[in-house]
N, C-alpha and C. Protein backbone atom coordinates (compact mmCIF):
# COMPACT_ATOMS: atom_id res chain seq x y z
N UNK A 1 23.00 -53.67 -4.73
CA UNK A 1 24.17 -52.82 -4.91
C UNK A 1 25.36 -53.44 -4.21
N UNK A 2 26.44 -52.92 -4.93
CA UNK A 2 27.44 -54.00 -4.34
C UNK A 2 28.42 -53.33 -3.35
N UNK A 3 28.67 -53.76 -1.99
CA UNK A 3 29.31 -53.06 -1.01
C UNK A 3 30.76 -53.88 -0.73
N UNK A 4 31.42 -53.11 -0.94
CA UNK A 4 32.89 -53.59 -0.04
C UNK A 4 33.29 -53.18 1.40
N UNK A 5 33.20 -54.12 2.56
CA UNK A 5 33.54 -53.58 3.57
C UNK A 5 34.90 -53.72 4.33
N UNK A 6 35.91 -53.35 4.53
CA UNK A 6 37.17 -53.37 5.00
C UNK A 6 37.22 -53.31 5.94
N UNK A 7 38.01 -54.70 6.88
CA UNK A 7 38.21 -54.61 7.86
C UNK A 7 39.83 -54.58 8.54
N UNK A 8 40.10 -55.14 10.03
CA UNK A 8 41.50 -55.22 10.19
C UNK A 8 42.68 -54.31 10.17
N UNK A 9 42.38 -53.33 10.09
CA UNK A 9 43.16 -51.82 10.80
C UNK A 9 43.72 -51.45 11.96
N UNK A 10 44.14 -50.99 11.78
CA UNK A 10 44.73 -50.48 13.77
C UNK A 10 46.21 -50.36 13.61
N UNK A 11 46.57 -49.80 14.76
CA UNK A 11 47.86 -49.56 15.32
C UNK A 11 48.92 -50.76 15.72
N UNK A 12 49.78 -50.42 15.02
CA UNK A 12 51.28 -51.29 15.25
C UNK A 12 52.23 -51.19 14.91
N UNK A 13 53.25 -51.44 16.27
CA UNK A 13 54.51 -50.90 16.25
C UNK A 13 55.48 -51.66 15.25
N UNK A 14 56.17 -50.75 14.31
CA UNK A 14 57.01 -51.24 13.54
C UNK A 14 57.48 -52.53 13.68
N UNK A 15 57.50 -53.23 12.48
CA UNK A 15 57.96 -54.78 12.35
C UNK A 15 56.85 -55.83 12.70
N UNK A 16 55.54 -55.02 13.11
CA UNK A 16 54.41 -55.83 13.17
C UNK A 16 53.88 -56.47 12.14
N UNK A 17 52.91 -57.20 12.69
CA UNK A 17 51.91 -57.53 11.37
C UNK A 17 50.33 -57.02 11.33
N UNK A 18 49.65 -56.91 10.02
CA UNK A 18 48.28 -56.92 10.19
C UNK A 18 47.59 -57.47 8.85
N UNK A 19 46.36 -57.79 9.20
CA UNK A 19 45.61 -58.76 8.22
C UNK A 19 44.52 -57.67 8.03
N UNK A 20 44.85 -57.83 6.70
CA UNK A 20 43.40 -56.58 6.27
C UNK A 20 42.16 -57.83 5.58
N UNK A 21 41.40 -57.27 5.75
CA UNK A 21 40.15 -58.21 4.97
C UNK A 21 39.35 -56.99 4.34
N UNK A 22 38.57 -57.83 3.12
CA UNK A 22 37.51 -56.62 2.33
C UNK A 22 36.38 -57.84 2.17
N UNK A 23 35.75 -57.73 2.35
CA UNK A 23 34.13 -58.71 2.16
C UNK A 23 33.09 -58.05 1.37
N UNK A 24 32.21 -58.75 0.53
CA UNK A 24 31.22 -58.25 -0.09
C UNK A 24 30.12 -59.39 0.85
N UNK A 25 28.74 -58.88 0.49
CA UNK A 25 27.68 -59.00 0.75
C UNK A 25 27.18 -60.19 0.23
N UNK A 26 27.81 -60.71 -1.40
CA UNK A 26 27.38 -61.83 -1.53
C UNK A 26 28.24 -62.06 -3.09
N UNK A 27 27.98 -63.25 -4.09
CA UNK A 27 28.98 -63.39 -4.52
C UNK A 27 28.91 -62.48 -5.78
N UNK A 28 29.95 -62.16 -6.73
CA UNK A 28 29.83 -60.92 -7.63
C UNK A 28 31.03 -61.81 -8.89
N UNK A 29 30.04 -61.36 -9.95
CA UNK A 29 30.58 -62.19 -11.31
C UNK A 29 30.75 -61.41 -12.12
N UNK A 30 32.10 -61.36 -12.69
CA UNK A 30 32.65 -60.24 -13.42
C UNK A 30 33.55 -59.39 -12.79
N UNK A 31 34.21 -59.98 -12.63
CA UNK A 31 35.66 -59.47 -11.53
C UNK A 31 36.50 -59.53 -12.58
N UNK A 32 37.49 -58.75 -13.08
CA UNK A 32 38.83 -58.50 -13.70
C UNK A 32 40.48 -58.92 -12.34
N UNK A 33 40.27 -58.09 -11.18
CA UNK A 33 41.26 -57.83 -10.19
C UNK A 33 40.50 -57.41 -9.31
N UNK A 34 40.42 -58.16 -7.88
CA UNK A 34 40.75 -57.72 -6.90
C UNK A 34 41.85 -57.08 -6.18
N UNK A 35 42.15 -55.79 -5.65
CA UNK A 35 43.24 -54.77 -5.03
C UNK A 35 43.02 -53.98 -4.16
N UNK A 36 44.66 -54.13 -3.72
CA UNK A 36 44.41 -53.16 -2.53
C UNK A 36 45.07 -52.07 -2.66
N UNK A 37 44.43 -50.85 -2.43
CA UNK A 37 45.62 -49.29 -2.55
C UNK A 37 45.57 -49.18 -1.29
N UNK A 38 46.74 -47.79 -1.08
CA UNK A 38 46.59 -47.13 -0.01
C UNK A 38 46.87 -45.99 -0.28
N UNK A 39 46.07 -44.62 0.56
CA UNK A 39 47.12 -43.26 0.33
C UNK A 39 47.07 -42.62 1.86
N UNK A 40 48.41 -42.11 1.74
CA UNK A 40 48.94 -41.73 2.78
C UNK A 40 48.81 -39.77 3.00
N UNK A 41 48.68 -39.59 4.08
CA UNK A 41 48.09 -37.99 3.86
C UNK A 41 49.16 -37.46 3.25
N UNK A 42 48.94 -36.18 1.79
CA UNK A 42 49.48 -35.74 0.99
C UNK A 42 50.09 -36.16 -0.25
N UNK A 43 49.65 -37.77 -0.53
CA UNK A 43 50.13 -38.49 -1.49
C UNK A 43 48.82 -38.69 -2.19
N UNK A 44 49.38 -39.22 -3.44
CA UNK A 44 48.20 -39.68 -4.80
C UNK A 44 48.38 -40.99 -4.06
N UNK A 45 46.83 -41.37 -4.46
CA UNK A 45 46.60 -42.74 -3.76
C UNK A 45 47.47 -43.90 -4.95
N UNK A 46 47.77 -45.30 -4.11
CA UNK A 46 48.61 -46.21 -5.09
C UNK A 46 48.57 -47.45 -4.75
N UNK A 47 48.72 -48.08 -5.83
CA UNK A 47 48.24 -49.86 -5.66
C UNK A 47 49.34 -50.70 -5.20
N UNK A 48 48.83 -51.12 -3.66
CA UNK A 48 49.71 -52.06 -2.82
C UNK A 48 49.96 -53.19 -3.68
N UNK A 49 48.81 -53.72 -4.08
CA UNK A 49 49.17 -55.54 -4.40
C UNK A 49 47.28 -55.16 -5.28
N UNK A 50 47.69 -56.50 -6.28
CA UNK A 50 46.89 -57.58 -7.43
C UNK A 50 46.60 -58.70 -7.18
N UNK A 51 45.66 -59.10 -7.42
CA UNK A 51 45.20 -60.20 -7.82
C UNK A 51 43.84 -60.45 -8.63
N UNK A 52 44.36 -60.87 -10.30
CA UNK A 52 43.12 -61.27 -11.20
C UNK A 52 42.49 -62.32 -10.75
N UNK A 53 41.47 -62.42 -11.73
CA UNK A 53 40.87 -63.65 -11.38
C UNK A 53 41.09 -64.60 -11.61
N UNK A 54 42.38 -65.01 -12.88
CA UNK A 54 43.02 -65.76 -12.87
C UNK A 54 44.07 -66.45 -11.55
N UNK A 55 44.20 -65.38 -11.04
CA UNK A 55 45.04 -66.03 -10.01
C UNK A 55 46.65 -65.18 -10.00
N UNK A 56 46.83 -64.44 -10.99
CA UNK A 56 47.78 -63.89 -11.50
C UNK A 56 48.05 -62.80 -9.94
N UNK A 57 48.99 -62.79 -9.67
CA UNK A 57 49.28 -61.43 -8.24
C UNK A 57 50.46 -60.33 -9.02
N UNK A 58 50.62 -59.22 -8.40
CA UNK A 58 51.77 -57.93 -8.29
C UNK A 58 51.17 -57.17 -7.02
N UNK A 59 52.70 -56.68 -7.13
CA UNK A 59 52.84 -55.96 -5.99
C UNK A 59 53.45 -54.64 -6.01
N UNK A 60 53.69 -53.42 -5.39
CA UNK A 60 54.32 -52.26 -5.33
C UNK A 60 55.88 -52.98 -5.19
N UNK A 61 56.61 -52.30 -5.23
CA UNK A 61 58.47 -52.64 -5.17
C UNK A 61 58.10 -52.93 -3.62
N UNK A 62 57.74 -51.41 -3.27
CA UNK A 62 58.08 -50.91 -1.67
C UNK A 62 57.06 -51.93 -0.70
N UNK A 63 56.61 -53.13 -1.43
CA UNK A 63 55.82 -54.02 -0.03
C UNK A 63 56.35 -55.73 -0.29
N UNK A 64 57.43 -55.82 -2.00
CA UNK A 64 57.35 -56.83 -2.23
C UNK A 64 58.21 -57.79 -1.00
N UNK A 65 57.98 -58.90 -0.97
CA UNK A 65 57.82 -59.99 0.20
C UNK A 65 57.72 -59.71 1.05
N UNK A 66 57.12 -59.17 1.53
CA UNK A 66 56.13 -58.49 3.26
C UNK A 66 55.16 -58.65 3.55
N UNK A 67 54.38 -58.04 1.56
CA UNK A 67 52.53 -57.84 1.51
C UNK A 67 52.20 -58.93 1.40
N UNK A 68 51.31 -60.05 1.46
CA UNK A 68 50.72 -61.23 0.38
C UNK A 68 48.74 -60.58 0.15
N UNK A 69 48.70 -60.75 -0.94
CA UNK A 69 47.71 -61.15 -1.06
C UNK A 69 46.48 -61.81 -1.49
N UNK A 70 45.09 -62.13 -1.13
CA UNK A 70 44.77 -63.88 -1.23
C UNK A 70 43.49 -63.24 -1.59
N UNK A 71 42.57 -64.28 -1.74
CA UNK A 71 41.39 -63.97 -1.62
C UNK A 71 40.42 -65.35 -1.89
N UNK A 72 39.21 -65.41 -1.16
CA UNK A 72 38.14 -66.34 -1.40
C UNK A 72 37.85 -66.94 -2.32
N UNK A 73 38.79 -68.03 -3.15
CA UNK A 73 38.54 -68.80 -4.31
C UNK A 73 36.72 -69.19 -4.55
N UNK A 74 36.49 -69.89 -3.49
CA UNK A 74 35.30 -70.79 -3.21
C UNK A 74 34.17 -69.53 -3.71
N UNK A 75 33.89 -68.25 -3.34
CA UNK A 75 32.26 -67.51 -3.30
C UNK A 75 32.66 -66.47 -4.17
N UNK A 76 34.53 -65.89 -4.09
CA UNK A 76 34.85 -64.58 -4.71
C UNK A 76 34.11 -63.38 -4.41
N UNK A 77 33.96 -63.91 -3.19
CA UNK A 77 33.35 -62.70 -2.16
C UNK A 77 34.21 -61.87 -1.41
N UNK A 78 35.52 -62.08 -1.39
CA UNK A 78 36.32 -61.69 -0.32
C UNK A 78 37.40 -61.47 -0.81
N UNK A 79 38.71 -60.48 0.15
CA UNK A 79 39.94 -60.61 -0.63
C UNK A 79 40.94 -59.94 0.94
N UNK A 80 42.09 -60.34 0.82
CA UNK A 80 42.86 -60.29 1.47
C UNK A 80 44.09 -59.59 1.63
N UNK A 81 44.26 -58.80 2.23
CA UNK A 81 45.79 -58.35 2.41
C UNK A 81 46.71 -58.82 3.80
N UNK A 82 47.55 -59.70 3.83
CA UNK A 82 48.59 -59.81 5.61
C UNK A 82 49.60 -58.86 4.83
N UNK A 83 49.93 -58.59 6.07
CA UNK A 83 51.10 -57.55 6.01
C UNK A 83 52.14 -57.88 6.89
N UNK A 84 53.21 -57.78 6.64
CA UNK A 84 54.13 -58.06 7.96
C UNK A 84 55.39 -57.31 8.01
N UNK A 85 56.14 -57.54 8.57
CA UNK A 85 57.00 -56.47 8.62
C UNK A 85 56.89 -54.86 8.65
N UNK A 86 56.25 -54.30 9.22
CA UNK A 86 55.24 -52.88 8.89
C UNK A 86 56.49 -51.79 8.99
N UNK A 87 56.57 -50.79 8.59
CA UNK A 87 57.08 -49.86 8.90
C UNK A 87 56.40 -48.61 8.86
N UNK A 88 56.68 -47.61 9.56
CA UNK A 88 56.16 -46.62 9.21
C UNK A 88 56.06 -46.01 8.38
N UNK A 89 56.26 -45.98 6.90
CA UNK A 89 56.09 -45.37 5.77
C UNK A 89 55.07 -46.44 5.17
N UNK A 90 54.50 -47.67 5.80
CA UNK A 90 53.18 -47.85 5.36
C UNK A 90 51.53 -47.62 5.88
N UNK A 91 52.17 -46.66 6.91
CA UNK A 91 50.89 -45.71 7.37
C UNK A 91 50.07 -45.04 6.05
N UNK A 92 49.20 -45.61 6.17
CA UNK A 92 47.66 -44.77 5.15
C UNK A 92 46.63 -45.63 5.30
N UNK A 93 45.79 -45.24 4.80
CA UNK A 93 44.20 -45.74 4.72
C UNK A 93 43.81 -46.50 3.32
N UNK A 94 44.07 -47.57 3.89
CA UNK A 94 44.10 -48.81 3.05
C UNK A 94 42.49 -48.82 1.96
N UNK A 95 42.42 -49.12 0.97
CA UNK A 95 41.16 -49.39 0.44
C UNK A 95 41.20 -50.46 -0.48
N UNK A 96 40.41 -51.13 -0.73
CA UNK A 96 39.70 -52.10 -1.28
C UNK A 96 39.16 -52.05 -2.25
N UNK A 97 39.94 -52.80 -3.81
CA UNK A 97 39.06 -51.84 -4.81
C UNK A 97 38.49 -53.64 -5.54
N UNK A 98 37.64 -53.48 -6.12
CA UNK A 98 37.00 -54.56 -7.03
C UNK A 98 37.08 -53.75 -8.95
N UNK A 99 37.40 -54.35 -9.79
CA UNK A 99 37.67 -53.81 -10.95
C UNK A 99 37.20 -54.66 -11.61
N UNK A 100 36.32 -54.35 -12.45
CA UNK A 100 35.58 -55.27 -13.04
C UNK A 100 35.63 -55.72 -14.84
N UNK A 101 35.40 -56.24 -15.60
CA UNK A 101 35.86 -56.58 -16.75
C UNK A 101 34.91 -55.60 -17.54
N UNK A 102 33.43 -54.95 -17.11
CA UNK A 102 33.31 -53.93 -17.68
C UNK A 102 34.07 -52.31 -17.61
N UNK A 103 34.53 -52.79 -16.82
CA UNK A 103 36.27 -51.44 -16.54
C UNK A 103 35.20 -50.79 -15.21
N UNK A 104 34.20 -51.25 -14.39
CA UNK A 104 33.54 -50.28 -13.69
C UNK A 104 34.55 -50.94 -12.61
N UNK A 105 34.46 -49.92 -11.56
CA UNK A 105 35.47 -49.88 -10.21
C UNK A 105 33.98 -49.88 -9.01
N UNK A 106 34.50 -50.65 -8.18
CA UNK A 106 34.07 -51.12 -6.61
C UNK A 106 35.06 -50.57 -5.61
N UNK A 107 34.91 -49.73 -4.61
CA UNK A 107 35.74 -49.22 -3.72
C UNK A 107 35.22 -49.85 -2.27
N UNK A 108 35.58 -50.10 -1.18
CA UNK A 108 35.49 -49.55 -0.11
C UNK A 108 35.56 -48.54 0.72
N UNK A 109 35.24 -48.21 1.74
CA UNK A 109 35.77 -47.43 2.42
C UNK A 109 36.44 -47.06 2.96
N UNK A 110 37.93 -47.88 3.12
CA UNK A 110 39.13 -47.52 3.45
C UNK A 110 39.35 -47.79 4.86
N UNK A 111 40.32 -48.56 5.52
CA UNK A 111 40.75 -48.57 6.76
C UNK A 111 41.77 -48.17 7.16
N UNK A 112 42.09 -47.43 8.33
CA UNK A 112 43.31 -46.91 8.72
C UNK A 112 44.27 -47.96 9.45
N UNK A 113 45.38 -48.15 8.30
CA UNK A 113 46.40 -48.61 9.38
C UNK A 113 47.91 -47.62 9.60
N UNK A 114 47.92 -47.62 10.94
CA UNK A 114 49.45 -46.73 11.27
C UNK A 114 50.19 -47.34 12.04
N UNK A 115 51.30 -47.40 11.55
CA UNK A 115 52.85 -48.06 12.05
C UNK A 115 53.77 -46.96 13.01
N UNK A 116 53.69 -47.33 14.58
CA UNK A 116 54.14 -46.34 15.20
C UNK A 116 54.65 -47.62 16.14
N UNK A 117 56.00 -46.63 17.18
CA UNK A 117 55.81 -46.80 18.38
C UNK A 117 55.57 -46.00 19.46
């Protein structure tokens, strides 16, 4: 069974940075997009940043040149979000989704990041 685990969360004061990571267990074939959402308490959850398996990326308006994100060419085990510049309106609980070319969805469990001082 296939697990996504999210790491790299935590607290930081505005204009920080943080590196999110999502890892699987081992390598997984039939990937459409790797992504990252986030939802913030009282919001519909929404997609930070893309990346197919082509290589193709997007991003939300509200993260473009701040968010990047990458992921494990070599196993396609892994995927990446840095973040920089943080502000506090990107406080939520980040998740990790895998989307697959049979349209089935892979989630994680979501990590909290909050932008405070």
């Amino acid at each position: 069974q296939v697990q996504l685990v999210e790491s790299g969360g935590g607290l930081v004061q505005p204009g920080g940075s943080l590196r999110l990571s999502c890892a699987t267990s081992g390598s997984i074939f039939g990937i459409y997009s790797m992504n990252w959402y986030r939802q913030a308490p009282g919001k519909q959850r929404e997609l930070v940043a893309s990346i197919t398996n082509g290589g193709t990326t997007r991003y939300a308006d509200s993260v473009k040149g701040r968010f990047t994100i990458s992921r494990d060419n070599a196993k396609n085990t892994a995927v990446y979000l840095q973040m920089n510049s943080l502000k506090p309106e990107d406080t939520a609980v980040y998740y990790c989704n895998f989307y697959m070319v049979t349209t089935y969805d892979y989630w994680g469990q979501g990590t909290q990041v909050t932008v405070s001082s």
